[in-house]
C-alpha atoms as a PDB file:
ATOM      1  CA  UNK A   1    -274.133-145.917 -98.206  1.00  0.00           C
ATOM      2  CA  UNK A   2    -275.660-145.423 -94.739  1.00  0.00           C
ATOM      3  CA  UNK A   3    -274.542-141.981 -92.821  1.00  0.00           C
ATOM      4  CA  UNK A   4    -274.967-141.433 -89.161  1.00  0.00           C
ATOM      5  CA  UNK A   5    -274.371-138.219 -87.387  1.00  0.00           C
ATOM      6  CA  UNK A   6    -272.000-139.260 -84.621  1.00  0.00           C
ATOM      7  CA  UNK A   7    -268.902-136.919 -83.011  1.00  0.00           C
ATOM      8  CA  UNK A   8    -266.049-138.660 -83.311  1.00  0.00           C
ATOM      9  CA  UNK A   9    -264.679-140.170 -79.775  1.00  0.00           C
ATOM     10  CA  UNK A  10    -268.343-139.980 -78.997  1.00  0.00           C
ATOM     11  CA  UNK A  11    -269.746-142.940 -76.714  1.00  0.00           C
ATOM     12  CA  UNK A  12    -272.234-142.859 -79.756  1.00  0.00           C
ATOM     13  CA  UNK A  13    -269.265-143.120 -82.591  1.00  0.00           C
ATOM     14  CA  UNK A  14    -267.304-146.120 -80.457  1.00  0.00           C
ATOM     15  CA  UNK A  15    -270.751-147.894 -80.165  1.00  0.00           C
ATOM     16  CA  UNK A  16    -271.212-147.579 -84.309  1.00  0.00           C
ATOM     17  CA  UNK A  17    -267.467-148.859 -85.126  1.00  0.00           C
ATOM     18  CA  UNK A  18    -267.532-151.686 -82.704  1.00  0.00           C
ATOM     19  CA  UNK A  19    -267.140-154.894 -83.630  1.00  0.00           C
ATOM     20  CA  UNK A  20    -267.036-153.725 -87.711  1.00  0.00           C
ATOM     21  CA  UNK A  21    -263.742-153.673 -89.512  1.00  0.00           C
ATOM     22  CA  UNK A  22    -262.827-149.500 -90.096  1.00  0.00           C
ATOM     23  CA  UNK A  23    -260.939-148.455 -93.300  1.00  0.00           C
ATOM     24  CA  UNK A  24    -258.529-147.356 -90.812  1.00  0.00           C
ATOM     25  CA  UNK A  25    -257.763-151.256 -90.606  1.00  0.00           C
ATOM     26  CA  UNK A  26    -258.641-152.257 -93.833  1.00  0.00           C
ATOM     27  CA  UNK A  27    -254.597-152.353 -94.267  1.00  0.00           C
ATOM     28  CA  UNK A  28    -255.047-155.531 -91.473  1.00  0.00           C
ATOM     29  CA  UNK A  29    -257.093-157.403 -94.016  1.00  0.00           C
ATOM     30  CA  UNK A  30    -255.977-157.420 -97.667  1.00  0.00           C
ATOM     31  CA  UNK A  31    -253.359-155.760 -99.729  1.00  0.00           C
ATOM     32  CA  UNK A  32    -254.986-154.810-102.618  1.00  0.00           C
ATOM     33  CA  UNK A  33    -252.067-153.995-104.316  1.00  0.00           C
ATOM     34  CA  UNK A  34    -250.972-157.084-104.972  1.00  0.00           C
ATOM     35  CA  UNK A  35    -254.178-158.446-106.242  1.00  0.00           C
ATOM     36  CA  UNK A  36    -254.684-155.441-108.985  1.00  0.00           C
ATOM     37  CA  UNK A  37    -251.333-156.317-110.073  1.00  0.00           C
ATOM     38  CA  UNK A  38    -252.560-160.164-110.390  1.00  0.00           C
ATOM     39  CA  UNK A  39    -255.749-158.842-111.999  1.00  0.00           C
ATOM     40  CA  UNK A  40    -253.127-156.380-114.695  1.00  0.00           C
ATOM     41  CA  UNK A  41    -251.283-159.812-115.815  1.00  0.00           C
ATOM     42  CA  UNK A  42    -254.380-161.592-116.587  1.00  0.00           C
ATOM     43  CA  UNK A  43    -256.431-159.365-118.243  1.00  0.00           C
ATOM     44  CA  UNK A  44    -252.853-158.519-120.524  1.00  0.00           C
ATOM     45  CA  UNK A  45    -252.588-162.413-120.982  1.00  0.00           C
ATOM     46  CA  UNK A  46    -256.233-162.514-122.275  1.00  0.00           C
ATOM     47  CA  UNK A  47    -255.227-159.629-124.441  1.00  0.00           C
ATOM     48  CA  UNK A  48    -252.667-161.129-126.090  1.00  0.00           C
ATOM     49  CA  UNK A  49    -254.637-164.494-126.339  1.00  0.00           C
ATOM     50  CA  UNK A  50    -257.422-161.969-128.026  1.00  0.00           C
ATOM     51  CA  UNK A  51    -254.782-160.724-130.242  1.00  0.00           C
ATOM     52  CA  UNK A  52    -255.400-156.832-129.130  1.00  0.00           C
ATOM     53  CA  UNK A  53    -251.892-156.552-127.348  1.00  0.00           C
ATOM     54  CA  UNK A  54    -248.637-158.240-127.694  1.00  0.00           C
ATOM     55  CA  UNK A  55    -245.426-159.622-125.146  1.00  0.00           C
ATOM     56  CA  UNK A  56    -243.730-156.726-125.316  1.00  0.00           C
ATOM     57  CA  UNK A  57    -246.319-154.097-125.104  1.00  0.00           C
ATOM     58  CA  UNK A  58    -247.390-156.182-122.083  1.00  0.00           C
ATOM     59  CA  UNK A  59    -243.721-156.636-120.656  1.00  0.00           C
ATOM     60  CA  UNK A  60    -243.099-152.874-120.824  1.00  0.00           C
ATOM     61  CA  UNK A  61    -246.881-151.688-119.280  1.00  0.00           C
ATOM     62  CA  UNK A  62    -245.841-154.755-116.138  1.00  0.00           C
ATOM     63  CA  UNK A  63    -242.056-153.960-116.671  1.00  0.00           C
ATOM     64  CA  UNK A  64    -240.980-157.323-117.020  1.00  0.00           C
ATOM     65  CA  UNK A  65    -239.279-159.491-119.045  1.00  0.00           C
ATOM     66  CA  UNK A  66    -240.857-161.352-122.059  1.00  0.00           C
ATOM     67  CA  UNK A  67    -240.075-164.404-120.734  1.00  0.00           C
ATOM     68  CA  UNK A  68    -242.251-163.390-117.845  1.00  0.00           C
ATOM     69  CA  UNK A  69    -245.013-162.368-120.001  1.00  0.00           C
ATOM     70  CA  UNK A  70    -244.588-165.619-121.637  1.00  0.00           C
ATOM     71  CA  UNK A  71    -245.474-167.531-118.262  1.00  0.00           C
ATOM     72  CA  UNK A  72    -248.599-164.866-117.667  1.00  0.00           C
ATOM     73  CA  UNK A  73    -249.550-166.558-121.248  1.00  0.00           C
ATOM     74  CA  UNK A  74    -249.494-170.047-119.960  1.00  0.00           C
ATOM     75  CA  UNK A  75    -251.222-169.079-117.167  1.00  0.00           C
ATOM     76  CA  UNK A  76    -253.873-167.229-118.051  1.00  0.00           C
ATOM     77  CA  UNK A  77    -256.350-167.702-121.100  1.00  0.00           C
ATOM     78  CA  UNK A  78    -259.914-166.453-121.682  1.00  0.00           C
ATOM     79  CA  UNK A  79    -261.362-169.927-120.730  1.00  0.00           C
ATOM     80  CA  UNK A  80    -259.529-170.079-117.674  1.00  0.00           C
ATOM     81  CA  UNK A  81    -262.113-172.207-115.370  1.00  0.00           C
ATOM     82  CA  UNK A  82    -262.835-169.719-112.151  1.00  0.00           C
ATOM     83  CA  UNK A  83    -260.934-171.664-109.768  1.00  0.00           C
ATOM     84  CA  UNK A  84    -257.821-170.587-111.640  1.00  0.00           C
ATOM     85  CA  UNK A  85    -258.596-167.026-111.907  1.00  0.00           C
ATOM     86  CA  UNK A  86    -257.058-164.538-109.669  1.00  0.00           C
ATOM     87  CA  UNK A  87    -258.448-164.476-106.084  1.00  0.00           C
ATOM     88  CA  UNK A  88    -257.513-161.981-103.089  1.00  0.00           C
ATOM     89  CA  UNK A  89    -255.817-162.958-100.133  1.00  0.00           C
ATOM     90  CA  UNK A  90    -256.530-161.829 -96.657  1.00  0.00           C
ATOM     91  CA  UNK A  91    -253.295-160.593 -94.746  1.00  0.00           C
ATOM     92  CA  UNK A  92    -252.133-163.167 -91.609  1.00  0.00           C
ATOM     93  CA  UNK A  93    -253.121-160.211 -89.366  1.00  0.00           C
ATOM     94  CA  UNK A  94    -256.746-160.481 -91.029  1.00  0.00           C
ATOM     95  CA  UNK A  95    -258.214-163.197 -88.063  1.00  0.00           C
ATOM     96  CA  UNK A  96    -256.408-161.488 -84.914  1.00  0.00           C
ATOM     97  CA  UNK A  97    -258.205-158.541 -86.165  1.00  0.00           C
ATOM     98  CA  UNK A  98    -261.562-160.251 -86.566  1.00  0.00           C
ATOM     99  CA  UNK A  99    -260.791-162.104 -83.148  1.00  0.00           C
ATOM    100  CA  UNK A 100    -260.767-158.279 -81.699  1.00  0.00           C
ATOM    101  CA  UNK A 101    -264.121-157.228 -83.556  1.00  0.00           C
ATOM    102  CA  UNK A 102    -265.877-160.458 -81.679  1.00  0.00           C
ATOM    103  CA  UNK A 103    -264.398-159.830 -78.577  1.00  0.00           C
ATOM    104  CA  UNK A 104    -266.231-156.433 -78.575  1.00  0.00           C
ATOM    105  CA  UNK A 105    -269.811-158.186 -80.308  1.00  0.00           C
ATOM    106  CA  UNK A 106    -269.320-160.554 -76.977  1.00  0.00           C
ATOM    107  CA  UNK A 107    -268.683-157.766 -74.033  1.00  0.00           C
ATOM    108  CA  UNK A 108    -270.622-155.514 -75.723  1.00  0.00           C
ATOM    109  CA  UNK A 109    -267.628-152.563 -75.470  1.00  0.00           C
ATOM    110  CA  UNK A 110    -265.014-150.712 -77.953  1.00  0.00           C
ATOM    111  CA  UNK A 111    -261.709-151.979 -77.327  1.00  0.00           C
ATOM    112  CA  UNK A 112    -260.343-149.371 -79.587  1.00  0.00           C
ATOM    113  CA  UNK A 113    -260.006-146.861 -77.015  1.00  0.00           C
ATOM    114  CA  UNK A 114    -256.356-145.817 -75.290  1.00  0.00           C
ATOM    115  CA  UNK A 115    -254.601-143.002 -73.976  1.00  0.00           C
ATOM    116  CA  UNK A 116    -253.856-140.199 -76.793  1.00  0.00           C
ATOM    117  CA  UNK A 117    -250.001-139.519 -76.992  1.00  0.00           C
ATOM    118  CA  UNK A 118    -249.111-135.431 -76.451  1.00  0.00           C
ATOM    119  CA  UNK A 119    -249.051-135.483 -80.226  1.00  0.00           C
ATOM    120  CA  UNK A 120    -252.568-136.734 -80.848  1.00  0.00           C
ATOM    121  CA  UNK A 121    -253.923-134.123 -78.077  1.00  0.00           C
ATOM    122  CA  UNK A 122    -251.450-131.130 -79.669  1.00  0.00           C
ATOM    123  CA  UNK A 123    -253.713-132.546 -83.298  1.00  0.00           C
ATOM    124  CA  UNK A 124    -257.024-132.849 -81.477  1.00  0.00           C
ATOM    125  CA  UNK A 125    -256.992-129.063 -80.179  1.00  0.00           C
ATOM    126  CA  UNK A 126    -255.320-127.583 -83.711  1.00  0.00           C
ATOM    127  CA  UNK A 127    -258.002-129.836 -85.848  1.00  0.00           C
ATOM    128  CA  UNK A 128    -260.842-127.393 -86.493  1.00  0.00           C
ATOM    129  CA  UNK A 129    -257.801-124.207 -87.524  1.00  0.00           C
ATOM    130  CA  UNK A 130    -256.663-126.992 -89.735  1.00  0.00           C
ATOM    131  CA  UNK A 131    -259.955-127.225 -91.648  1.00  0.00           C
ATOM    132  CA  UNK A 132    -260.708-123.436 -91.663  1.00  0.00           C
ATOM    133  CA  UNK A 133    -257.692-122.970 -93.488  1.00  0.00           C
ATOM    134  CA  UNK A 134    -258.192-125.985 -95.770  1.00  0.00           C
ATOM    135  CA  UNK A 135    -261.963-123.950 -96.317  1.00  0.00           C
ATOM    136  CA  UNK A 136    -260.066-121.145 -97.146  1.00  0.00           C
ATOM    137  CA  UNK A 137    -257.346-122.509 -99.731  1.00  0.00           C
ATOM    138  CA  UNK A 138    -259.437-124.591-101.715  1.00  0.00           C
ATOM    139  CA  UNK A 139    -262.858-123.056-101.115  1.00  0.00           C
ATOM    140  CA  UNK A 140    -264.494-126.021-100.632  1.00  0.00           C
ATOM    141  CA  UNK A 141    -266.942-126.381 -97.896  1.00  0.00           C
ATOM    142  CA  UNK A 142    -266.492-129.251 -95.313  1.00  0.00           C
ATOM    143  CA  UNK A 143    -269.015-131.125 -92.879  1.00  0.00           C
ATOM    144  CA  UNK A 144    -269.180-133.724 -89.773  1.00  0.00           C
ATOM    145  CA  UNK A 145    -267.150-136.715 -90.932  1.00  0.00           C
ATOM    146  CA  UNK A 146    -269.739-138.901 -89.089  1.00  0.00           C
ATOM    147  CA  UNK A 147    -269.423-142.365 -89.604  1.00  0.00           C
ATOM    148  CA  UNK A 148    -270.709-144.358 -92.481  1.00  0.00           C
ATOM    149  CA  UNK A 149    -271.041-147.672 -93.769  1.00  0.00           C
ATOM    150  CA  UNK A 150    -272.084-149.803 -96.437  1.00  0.00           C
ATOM    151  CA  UNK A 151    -275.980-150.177 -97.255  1.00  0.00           C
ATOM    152  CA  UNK A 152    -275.854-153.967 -95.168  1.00  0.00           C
ATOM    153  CA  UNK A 153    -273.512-152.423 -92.272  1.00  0.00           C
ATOM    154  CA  UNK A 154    -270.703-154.564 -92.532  1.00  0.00           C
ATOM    155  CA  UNK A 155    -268.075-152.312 -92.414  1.00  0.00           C
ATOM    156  CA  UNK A 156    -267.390-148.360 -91.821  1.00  0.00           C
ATOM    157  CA  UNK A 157    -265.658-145.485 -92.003  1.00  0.00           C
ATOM    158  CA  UNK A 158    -265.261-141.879 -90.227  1.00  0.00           C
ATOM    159  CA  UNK A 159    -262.911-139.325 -92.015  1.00  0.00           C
ATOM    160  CA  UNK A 160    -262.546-135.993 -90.638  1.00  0.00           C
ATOM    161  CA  UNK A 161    -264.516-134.001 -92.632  1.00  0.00           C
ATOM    162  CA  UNK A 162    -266.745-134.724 -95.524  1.00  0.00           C
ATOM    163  CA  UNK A 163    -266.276-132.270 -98.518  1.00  0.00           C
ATOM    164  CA  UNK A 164    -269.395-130.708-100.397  1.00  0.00           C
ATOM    165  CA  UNK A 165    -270.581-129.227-103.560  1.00  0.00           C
ATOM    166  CA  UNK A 166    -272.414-126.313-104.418  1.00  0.00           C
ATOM    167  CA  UNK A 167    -275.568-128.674-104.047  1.00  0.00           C
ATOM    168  CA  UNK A 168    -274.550-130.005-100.658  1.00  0.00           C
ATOM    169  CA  UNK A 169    -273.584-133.169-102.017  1.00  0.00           C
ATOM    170  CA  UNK A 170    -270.539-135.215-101.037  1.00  0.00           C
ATOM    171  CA  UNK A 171    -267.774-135.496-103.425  1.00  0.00           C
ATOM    172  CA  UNK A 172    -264.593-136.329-101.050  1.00  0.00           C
ATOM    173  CA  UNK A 173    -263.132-136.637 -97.965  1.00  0.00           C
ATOM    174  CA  UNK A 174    -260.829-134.423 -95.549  1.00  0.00           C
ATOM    175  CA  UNK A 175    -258.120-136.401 -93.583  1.00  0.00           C
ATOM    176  CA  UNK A 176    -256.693-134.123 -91.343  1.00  0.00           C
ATOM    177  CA  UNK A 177    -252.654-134.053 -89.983  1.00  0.00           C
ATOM    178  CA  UNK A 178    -251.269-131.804 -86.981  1.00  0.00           C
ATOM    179  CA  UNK A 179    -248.043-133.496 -86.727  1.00  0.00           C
ATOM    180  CA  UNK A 180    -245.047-132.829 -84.812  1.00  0.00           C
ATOM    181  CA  UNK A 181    -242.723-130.092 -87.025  1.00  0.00           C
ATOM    182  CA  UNK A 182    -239.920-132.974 -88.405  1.00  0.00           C
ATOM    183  CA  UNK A 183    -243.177-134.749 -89.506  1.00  0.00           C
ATOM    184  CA  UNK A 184    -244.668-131.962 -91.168  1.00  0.00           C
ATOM    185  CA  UNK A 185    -241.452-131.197 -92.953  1.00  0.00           C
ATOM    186  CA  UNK A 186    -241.619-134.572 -94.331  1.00  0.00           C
ATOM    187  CA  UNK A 187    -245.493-134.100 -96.105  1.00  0.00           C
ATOM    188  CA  UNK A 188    -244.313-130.857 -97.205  1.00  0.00           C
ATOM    189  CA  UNK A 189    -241.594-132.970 -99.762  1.00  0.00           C
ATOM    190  CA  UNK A 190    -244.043-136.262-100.023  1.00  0.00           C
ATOM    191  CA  UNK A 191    -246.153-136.039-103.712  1.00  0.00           C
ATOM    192  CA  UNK A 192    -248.345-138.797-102.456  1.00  0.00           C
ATOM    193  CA  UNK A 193    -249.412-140.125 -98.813  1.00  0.00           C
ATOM    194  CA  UNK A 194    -247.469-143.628 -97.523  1.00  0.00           C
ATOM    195  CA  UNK A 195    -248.649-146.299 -99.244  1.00  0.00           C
ATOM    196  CA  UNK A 196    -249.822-147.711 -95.511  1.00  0.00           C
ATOM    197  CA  UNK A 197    -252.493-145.447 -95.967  1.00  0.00           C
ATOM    198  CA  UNK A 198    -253.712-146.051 -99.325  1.00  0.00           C
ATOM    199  CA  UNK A 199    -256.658-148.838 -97.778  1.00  0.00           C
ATOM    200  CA  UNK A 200    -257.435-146.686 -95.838  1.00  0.00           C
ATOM    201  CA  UNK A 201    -258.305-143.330 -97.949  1.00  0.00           C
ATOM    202  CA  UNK A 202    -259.302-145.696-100.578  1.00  0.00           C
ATOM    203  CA  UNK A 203    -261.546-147.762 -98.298  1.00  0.00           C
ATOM    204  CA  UNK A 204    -262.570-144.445 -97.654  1.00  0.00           C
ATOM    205  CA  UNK A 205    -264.047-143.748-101.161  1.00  0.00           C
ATOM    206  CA  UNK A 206    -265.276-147.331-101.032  1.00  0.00           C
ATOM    207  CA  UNK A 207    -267.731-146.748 -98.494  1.00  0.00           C
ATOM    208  CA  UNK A 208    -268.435-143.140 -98.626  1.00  0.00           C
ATOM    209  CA  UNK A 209    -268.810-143.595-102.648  1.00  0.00           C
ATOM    210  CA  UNK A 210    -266.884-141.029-103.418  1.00  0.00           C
ATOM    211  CA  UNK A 211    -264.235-139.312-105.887  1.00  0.00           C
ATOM    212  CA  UNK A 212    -261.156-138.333-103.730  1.00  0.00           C
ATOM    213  CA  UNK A 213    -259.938-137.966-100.430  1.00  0.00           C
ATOM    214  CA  UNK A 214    -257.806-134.674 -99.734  1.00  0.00           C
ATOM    215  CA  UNK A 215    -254.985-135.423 -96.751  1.00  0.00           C
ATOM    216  CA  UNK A 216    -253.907-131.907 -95.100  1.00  0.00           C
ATOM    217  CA  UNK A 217    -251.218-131.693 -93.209  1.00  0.00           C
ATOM    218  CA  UNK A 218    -250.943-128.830 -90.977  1.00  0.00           C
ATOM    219  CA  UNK A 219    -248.815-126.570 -88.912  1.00  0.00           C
ATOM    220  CA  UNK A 220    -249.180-123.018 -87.723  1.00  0.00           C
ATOM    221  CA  UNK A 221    -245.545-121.885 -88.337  1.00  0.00           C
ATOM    222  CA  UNK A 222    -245.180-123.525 -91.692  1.00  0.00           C
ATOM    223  CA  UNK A 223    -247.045-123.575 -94.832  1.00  0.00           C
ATOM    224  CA  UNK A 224    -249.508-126.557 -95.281  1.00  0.00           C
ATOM    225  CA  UNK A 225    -249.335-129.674 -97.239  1.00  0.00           C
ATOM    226  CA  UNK A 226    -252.140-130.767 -99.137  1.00  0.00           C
ATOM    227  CA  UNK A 227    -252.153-134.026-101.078  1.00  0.00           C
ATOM    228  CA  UNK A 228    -254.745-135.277-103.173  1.00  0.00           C
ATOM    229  CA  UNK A 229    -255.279-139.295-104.119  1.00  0.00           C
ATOM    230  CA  UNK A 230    -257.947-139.557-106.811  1.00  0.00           C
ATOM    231  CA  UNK A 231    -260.373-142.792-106.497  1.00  0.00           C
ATOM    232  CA  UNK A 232    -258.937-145.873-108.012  1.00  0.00           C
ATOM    233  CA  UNK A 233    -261.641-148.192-108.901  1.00  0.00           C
ATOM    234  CA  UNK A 234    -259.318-151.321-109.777  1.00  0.00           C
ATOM    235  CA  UNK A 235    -257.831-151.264-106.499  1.00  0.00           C
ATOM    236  CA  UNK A 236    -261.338-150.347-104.814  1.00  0.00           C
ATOM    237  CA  UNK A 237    -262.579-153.538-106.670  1.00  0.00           C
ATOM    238  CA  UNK A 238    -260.241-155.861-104.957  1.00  0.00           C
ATOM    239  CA  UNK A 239    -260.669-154.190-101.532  1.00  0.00           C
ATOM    240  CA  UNK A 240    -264.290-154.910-101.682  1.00  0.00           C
ATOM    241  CA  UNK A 241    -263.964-158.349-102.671  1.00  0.00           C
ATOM    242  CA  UNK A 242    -261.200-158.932 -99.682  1.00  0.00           C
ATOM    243  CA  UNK A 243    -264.077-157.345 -97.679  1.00  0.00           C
ATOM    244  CA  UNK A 244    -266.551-159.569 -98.409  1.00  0.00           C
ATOM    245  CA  UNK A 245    -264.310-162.592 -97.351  1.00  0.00           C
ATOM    246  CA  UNK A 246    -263.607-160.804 -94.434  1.00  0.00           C
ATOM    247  CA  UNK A 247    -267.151-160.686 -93.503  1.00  0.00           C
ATOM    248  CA  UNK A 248    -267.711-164.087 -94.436  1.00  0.00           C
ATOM    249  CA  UNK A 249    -264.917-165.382 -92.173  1.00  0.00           C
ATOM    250  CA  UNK A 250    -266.391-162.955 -89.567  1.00  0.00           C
ATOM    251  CA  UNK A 251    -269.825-164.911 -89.926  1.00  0.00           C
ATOM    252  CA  UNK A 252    -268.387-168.561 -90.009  1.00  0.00           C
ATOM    253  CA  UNK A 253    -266.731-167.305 -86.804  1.00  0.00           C
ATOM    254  CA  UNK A 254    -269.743-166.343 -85.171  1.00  0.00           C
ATOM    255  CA  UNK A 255    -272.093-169.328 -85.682  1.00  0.00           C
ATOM    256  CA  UNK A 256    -268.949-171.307 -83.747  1.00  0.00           C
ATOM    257  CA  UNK A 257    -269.200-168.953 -80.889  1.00  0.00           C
ATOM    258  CA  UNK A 258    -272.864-169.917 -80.646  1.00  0.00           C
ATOM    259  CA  UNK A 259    -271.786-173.355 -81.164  1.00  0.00           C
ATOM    260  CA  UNK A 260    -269.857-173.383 -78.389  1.00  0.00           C
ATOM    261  CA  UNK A 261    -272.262-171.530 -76.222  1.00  0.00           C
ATOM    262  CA  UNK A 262    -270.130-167.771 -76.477  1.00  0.00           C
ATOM    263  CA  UNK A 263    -273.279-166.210 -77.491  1.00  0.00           C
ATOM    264  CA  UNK A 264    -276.481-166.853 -77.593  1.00  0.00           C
ATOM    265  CA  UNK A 265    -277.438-165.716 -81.226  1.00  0.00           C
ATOM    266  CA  UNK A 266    -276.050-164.355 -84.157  1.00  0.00           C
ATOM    267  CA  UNK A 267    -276.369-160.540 -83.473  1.00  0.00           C
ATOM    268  CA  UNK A 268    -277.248-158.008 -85.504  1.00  0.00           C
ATOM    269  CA  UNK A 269    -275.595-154.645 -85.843  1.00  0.00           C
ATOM    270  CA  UNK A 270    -277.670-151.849 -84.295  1.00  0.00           C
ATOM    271  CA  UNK A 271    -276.510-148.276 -84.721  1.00  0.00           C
ATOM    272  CA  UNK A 272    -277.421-146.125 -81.123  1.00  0.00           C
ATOM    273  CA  UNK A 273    -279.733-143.527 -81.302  1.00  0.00           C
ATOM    274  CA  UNK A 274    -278.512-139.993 -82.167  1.00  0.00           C
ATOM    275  CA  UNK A 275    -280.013-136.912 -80.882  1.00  0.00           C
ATOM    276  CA  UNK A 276    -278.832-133.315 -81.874  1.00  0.00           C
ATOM    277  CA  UNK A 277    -275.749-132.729 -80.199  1.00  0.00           C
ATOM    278  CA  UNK A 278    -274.739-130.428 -82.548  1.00  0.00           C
ATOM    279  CA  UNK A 279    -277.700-127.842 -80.953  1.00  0.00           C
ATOM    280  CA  UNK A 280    -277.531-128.782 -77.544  1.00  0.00           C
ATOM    281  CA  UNK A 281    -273.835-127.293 -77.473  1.00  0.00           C
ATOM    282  CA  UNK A 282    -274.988-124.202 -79.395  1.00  0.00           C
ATOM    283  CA  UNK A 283    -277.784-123.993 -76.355  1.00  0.00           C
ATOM    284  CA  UNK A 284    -275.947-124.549 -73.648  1.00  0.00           C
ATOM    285  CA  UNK A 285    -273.120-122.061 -74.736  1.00  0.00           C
ATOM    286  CA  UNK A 286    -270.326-124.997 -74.333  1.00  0.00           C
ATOM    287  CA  UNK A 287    -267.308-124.608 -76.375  1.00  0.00           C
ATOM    288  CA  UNK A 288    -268.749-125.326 -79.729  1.00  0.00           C
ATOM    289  CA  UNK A 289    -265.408-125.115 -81.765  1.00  0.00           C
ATOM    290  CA  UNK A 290    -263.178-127.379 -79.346  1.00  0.00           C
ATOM    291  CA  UNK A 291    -266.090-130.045 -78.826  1.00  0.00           C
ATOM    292  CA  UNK A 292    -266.295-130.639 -82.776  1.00  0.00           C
ATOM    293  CA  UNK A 293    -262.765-131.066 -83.376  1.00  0.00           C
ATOM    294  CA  UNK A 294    -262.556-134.732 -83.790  1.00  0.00           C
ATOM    295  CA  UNK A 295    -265.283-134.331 -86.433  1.00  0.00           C
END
């Protein structure tokens, strides 16, 4: 895992997500879901081939029907050749995403930037209360959510905060929420985040390598919700492997833009230089607290 100190919404942080796929998007690429679930029937199937679980053990762990187990059976088998093992699938959104990653490789600018609704501002100013009080209910201490990416840079991430240990080391991630008050009232009853955001916190983990991402939704007239979703390696496992398609497709892309004369070579992702903003605002007596807020 590579970390780089940028401030998110920073000409530095747009320049470090552009043109690489973001767990925020990861939910554009693959649904992992579905493949763990393909991955659960045949690894039961080889099971019961192996003798170490039977149909209806299998049928009630899946809750299906034997019948169905019986097809999962037919299927699957420990010799199965490799082209008849389960494979992820990347979503139909997957290339009109990777169209808008090469589009910003070719002008050489973030298209991910737009107006912020009232709502995102309204989050953006009540952000850094947000994480104080998250500090102070769980006694954790948090740090700059940067951005980070894999060890080869081929795709990122930038939560909110980063969450330490005693030694300094990161163990999770913060995601923080300032919704609107109806919203807010609906975390308070939710016992788990959306399951659109479950790429995302667990792409999260993926490239950050770490245990759990806390999502904290606040709002200063109401007590705070805090939800916690634990790393799920299984699902983590087919996310990376939808990844590395992704990136794959990304590259066969590429090499026909130069074939076509789009570019002029294959680039290679460069991360901007990063001096100590972090300082300079303490030195120049700016507004420390409201600069930081994005992260």
């Amino acid at each position: 895992m590579l970390f780089f100190p940028a401030i998110h919404n920073s000409e530095e942080w747009f320049e470090c997500r552009r043109g690489m796929p973001t767990s925020s998007c990861f939910g554009k690429i693959i649904n992992p879901e579905t493949g763990v679930k393909e991955y659960a029937k045949f690894e039961g199937a080889v099971e019961i081939h192996e003798g170490t679980k039977t149909i209806e053990q299998l049928a009630k762990e899946l809750d299906v029907s034997k019948d169905t187990v019986k097809k999962y059976v037919k299927k699957y088998h420990p010799d199965c050749p490799s082209e008849d093992l389960p494979k992820p699938k990347l979503l139909a959104g997957a290339e009109t995403y990777a169209h808008m990653l090469l589009a910003e490789i070719i002008m050489g600018e973030s298209l991910d930037k737009f107006p912020p609704s009232f709502w995102m501002e309204r989050g953006a100013l009540m952000e850094q209360e947000a994480a104080d009080l998250y500090q102070f209910e769980t006694g954790h201490t948090l740090d700059r959510g940067g951005f980070m990416t894999d060890d080869k840079m081929r795709w990122g991430s930038s939560p909110d905060r980063r969450i330490l240990d005693d030694k300094g080391d990161c163990i999770g991630f913060l995601e923080i929420k300032c919704p609107a008050p109806w919203t807010h009232v609906e975390n308070l009853l939710k016992k788990e985040i959306d399951k659109t955001y479950v790429p995302q916190v667990q792409g999260q983990m993926l490239v950050g390598e770490a245990k759990f991402v806390d999502w904290f939704s606040y709002h200063p007239d109401m007590p705070p919700s805090l939800i916690r979703t634990p790393r799920d390696d299984d699902y983590i496992s087919v996310l990376s492997e939808g990844l590395i398609m992704f990136d794959n497709m990304m590259l066969r892309k590429l090499k026909e833009l130069l074939e076509v004369g789009a570019i002029d070579e294959i680039p290679q992702k460069s991360m901007p230089e990063f001096h100590d903003a972090i300082q300079e605002l303490i030195d120049s007596d700016g507004d420390f607290k409201t600069t930081l807020m994005a992260g």
